[in-house]
C-alpha atoms as a PDB file:
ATOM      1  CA  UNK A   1     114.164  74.634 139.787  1.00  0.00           C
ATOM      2  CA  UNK A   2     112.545  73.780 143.045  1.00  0.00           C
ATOM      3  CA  UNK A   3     111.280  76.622 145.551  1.00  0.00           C
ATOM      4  CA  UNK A   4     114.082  76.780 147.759  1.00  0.00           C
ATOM      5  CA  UNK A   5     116.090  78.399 144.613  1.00  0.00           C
ATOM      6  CA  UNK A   6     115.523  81.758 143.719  1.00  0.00           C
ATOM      7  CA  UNK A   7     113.897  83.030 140.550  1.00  0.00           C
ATOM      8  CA  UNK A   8     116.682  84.323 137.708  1.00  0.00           C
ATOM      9  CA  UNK A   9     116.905  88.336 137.205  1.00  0.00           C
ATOM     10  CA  UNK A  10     114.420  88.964 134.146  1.00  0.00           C
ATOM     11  CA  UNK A  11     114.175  91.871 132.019  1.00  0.00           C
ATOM     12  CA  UNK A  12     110.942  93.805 131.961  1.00  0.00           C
ATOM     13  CA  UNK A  13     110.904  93.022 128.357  1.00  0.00           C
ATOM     14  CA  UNK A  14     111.358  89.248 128.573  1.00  0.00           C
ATOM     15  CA  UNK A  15     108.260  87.424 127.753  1.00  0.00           C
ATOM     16  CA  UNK A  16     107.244  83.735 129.584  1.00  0.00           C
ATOM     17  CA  UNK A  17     105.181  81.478 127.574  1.00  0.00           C
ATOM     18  CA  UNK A  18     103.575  78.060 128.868  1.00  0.00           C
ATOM     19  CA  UNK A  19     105.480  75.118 127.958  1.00  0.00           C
ATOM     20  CA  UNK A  20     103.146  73.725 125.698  1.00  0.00           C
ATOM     21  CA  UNK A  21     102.739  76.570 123.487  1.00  0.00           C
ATOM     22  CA  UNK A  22     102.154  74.754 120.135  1.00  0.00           C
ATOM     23  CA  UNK A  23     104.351  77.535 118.004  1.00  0.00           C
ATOM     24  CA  UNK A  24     107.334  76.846 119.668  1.00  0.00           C
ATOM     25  CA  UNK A  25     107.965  80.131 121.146  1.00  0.00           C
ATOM     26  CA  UNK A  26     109.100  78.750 124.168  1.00  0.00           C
ATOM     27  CA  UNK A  27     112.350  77.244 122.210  1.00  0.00           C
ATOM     28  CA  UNK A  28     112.960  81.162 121.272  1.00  0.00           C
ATOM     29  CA  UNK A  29     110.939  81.992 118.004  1.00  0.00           C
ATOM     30  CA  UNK A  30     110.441  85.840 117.655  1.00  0.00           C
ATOM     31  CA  UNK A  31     107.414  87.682 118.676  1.00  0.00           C
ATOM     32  CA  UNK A  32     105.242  89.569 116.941  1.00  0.00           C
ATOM     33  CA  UNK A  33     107.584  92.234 114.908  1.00  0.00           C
ATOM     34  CA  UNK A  34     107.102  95.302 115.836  1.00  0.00           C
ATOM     35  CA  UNK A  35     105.810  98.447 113.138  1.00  0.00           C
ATOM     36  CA  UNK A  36     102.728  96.379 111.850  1.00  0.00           C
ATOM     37  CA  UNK A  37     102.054  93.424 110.049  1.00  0.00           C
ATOM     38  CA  UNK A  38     102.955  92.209 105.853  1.00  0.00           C
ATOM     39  CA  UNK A  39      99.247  92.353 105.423  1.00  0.00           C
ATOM     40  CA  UNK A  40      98.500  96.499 105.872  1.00  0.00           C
ATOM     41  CA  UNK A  41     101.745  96.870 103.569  1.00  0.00           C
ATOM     42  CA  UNK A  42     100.266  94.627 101.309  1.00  0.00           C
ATOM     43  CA  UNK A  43      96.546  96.375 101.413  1.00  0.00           C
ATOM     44  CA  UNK A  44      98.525  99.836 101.171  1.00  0.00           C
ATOM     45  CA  UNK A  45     100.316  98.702  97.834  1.00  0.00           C
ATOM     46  CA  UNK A  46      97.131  97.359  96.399  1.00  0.00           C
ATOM     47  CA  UNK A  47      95.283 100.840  97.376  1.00  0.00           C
ATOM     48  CA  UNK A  48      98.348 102.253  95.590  1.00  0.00           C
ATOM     49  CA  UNK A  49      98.428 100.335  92.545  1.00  0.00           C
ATOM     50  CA  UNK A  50      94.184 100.905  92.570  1.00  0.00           C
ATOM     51  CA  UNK A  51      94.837 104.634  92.559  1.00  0.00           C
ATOM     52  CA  UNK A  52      97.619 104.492  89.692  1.00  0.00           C
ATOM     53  CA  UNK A  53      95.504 102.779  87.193  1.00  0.00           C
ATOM     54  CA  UNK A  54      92.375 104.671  88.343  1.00  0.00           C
ATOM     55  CA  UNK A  55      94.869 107.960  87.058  1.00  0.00           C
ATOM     56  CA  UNK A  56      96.358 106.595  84.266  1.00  0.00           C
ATOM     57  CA  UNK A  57      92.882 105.544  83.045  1.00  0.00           C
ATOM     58  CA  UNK A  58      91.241 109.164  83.420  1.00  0.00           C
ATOM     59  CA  UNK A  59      94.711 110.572  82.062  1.00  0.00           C
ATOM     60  CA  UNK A  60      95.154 108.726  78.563  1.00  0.00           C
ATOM     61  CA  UNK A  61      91.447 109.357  77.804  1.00  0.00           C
ATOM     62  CA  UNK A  62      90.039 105.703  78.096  1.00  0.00           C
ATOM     63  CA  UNK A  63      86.469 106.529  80.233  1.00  0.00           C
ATOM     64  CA  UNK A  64      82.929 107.344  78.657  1.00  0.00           C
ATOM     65  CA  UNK A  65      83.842 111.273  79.564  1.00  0.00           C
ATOM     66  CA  UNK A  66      86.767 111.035  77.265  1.00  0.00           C
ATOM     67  CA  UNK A  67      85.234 110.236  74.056  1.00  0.00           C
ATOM     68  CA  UNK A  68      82.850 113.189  74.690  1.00  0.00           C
ATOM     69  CA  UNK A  69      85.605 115.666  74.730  1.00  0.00           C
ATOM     70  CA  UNK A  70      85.767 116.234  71.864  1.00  0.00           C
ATOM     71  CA  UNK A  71      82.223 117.486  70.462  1.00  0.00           C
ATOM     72  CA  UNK A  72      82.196 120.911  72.283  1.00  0.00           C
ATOM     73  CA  UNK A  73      84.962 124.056  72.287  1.00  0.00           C
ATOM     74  CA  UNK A  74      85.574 126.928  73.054  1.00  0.00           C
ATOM     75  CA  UNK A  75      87.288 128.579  69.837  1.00  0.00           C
ATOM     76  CA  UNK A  76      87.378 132.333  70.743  1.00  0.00           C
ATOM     77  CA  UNK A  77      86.721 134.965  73.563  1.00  0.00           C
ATOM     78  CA  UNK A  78      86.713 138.559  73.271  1.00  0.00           C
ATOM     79  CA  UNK A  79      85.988 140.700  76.203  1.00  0.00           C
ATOM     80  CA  UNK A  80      83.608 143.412  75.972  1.00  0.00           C
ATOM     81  CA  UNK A  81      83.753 144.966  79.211  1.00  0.00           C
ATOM     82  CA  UNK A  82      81.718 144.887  82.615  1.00  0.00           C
ATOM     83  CA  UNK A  83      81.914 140.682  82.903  1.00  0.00           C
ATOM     84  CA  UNK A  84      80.510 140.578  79.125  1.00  0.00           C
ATOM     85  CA  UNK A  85      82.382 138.780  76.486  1.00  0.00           C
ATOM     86  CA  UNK A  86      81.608 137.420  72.847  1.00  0.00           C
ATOM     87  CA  UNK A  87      82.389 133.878  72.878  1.00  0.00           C
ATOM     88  CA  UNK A  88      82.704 131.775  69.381  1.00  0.00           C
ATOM     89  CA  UNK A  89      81.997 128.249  70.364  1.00  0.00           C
ATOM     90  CA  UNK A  90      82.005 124.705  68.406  1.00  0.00           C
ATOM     91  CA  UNK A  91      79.784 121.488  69.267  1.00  0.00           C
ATOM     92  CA  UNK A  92      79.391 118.954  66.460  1.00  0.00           C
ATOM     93  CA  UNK A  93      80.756 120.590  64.018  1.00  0.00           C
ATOM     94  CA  UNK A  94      78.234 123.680  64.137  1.00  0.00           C
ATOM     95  CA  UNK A  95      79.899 127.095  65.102  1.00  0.00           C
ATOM     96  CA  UNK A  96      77.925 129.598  67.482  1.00  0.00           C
ATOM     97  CA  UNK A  97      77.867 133.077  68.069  1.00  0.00           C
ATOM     98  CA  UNK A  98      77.807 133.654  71.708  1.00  0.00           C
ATOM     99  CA  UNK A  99      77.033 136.617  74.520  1.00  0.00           C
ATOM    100  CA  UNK A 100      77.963 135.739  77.941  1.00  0.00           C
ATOM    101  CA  UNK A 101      77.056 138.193  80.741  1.00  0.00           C
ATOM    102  CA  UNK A 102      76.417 137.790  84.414  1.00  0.00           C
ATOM    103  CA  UNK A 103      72.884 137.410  83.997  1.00  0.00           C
ATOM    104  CA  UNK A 104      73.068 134.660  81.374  1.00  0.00           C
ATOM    105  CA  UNK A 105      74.038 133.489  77.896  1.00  0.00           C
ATOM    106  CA  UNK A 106      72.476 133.944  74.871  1.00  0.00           C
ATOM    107  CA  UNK A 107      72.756 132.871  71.064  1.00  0.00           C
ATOM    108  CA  UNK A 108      73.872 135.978  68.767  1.00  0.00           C
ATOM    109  CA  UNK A 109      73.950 133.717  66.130  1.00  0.00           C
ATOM    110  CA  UNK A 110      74.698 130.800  63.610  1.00  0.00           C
ATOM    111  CA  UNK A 111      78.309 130.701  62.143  1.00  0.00           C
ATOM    112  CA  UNK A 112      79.475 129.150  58.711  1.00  0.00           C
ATOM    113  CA  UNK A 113      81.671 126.769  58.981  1.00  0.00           C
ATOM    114  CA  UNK A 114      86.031 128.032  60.278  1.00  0.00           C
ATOM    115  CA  UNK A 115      85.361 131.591  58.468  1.00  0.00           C
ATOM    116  CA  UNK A 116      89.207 133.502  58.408  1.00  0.00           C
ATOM    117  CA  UNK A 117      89.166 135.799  61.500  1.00  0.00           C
ATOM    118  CA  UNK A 118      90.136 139.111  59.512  1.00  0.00           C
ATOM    119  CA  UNK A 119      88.772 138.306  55.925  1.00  0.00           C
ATOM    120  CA  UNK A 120      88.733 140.855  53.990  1.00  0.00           C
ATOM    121  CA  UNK A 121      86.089 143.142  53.155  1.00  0.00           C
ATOM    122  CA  UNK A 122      84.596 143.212  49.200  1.00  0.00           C
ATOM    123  CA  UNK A 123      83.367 146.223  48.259  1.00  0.00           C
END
């Protein structure tokens, strides 16, 4: 092409590299692909795979809180009116006798150990 000749029609999307571009893009390798690179899908599955086992490993029970679980419960609730309840609660093995009220709770007392919930009264 000497400059006499006139320049060829070009797209506006047609990109000129020099001639010695050392990736060969000037022999017609692709750009850069449009939509992001392999490397943010690749940190987005390893995020995703990171948050999977962090669930799994809460969900079957395998952290410290897990094995704790266990020691403390809740057996039985009766309301009493007002925001007051009696609440029969386990830790360890050892049963409590519970009052819960808006202003605090409070031991009623010691319970034996899993007493029948109606027994029956001996006269």
């Amino acid at each position: 092409m000497n400059a006499a000749e006139p320049a060829p029609a070009r797209s506006a999307d047609t990109l000129l590299y020099p001639a010695g571009d050392p990736a060969g893009r000037a022999a017609g390798a692709s750009a850069a692909r449009p939509g992001g690179s392999g490397a943010s899908w690749l940190f987005a599955g390893v995020v995703g795979v990171a948050a999977g086992a962090w669930w799994f490993w809460r969900r079957r029970g395998l952290g410290p809180a897990a094995r704790r679980a266990g020691s403390l419960a809740i057996e039985e609730t009766r309301p009493l009116g007002n925001r007051q309840f009696l609440v029969v609660a386990s830790c360890d093995g050892r049963r409590f006798l519970l009052g819960v009220a808006p202003g605090g709770i409070q031991m009623l007392a010691p319970l034996d150990a899993k007493e029948p919930a109606h027994a029956p009264r001996v006269s």
